[in-house]
C-alpha atoms as a PDB file:
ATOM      1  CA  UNK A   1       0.000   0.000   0.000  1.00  0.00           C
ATOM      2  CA  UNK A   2       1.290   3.421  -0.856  1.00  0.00           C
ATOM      3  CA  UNK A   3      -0.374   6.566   0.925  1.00  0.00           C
ATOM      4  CA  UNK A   4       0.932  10.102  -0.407  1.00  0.00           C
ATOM      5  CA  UNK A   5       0.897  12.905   2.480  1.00  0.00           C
ATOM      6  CA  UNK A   6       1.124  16.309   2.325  1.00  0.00           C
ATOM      7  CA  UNK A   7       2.326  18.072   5.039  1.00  0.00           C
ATOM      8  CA  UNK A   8       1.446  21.738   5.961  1.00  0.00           C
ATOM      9  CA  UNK A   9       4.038  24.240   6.082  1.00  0.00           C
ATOM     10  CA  UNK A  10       4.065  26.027   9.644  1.00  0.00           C
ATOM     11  CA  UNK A  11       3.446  29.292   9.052  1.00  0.00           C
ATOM     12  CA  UNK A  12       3.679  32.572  11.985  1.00  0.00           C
ATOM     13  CA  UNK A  13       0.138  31.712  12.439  1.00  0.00           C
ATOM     14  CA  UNK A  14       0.463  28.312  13.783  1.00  0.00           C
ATOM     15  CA  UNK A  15      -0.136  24.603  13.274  1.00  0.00           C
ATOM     16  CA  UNK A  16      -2.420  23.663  10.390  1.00  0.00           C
ATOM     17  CA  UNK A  17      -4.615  20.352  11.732  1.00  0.00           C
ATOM     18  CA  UNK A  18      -5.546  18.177   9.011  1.00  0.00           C
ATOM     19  CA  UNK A  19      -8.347  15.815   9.443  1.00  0.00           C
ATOM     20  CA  UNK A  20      -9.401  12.936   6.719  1.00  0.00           C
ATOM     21  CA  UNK A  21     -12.404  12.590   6.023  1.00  0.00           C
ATOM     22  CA  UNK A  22     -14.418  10.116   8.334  1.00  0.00           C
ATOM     23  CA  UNK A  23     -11.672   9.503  10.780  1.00  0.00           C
ATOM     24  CA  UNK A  24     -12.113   7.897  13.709  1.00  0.00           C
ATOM     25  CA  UNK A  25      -9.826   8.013  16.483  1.00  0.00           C
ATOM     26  CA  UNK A  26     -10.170   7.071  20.248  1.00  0.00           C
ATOM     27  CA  UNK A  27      -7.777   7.364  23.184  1.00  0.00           C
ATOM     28  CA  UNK A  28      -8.038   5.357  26.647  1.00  0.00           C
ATOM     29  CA  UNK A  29      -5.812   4.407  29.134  1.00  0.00           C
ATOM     30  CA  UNK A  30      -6.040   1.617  31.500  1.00  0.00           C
ATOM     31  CA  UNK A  31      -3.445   1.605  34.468  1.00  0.00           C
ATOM     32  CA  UNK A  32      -0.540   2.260  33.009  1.00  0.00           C
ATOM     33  CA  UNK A  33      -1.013   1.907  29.286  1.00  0.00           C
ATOM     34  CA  UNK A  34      -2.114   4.264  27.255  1.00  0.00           C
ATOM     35  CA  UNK A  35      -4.589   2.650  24.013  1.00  0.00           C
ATOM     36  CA  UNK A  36      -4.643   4.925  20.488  1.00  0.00           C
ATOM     37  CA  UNK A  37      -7.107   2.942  18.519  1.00  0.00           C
ATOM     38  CA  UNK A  38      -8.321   4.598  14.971  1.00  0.00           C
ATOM     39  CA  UNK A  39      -9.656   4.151  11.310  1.00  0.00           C
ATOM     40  CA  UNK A  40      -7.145   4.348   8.337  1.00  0.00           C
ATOM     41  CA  UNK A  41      -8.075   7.975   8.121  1.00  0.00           C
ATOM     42  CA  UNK A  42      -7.148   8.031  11.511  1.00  0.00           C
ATOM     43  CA  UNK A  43      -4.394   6.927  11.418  1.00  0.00           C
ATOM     44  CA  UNK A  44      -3.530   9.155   8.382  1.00  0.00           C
ATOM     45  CA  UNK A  45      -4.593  12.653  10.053  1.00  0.00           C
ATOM     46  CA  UNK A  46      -2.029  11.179  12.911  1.00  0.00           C
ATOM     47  CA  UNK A  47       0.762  10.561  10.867  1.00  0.00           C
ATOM     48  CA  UNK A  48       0.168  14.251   9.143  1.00  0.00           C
ATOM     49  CA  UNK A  49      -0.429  16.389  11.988  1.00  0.00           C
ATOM     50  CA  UNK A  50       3.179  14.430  13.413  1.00  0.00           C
ATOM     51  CA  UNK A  51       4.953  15.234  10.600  1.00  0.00           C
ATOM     52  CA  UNK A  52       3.576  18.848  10.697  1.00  0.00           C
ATOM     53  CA  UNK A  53       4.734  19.295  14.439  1.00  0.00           C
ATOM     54  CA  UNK A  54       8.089  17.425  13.241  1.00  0.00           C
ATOM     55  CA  UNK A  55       9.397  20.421  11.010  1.00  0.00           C
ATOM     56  CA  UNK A  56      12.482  22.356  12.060  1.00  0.00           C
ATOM     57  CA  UNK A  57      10.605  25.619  11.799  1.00  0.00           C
ATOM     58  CA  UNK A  58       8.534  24.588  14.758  1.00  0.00           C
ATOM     59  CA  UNK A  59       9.744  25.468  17.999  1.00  0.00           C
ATOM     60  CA  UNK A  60       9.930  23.719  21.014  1.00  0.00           C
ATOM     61  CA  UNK A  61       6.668  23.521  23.304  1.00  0.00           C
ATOM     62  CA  UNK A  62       3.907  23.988  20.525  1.00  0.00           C
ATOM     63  CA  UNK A  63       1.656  21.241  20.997  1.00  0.00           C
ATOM     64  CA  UNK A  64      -1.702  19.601  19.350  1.00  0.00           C
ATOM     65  CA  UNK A  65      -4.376  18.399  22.335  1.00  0.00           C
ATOM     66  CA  UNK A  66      -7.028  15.932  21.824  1.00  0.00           C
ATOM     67  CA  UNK A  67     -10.152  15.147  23.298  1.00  0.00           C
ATOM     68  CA  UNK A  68     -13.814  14.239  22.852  1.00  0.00           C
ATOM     69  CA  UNK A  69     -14.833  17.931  22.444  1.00  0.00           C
ATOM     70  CA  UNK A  70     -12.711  18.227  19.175  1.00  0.00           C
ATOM     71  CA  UNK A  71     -11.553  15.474  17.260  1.00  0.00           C
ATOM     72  CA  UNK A  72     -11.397  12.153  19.347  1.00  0.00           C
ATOM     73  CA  UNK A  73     -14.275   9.912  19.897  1.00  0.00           C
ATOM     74  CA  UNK A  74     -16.620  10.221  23.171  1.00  0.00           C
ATOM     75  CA  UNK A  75     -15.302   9.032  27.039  1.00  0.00           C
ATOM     76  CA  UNK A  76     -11.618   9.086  24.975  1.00  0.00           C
ATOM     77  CA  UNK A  77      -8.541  10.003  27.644  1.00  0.00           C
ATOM     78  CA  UNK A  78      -7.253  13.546  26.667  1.00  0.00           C
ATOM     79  CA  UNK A  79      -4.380  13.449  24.607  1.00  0.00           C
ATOM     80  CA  UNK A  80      -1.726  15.858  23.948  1.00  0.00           C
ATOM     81  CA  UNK A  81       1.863  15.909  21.631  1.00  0.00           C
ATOM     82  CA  UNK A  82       4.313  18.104  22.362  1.00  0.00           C
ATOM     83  CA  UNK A  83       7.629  19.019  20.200  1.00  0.00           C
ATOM     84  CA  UNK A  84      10.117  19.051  22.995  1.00  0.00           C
ATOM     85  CA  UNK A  85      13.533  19.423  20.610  1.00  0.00           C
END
């Protein structure tokens, strides 16, 4: 299988978040483990929005959060990424 990405420049005005369509993502943790279950679109927007935080023009600290209220799925565990280097 062969996915082509494109990733969003960073730009003075922040992150661009990319969502494909009909993803489906859902975060829970149990004791000590932390679950990231998703769709292939999920999956995809995940790998994007990494790639987009991974570029040298982003500086340390920015971050993307997740949770129910905006992109993962309902009773998910918040979820937040963090460049820290």
């Amino acid at each position: 299988m062969k996915v082509n990405l494109e990733i969003p420049p960073y730009t003075e005005e922040g992150l661009t978040v990319h969502w494909e369509h009909d993803f489906t993502i859902e975060v829970n943790s149990i004791e000590a483990v932390t679950y990231i279950r998703a769709n292939k679109a999920g999956l995809v927007s995940l790998a994007i929005q990494l790639l987009t935080l991974a570029q040298d023009e982003v500086s340390k600290g920015k971050h993307i959060h997740y949770d129910s209220n905006n992109s993962l799925e309902d009773g998910s565990t918040e979820l937040i990424i963090e460049k820290i280097g």
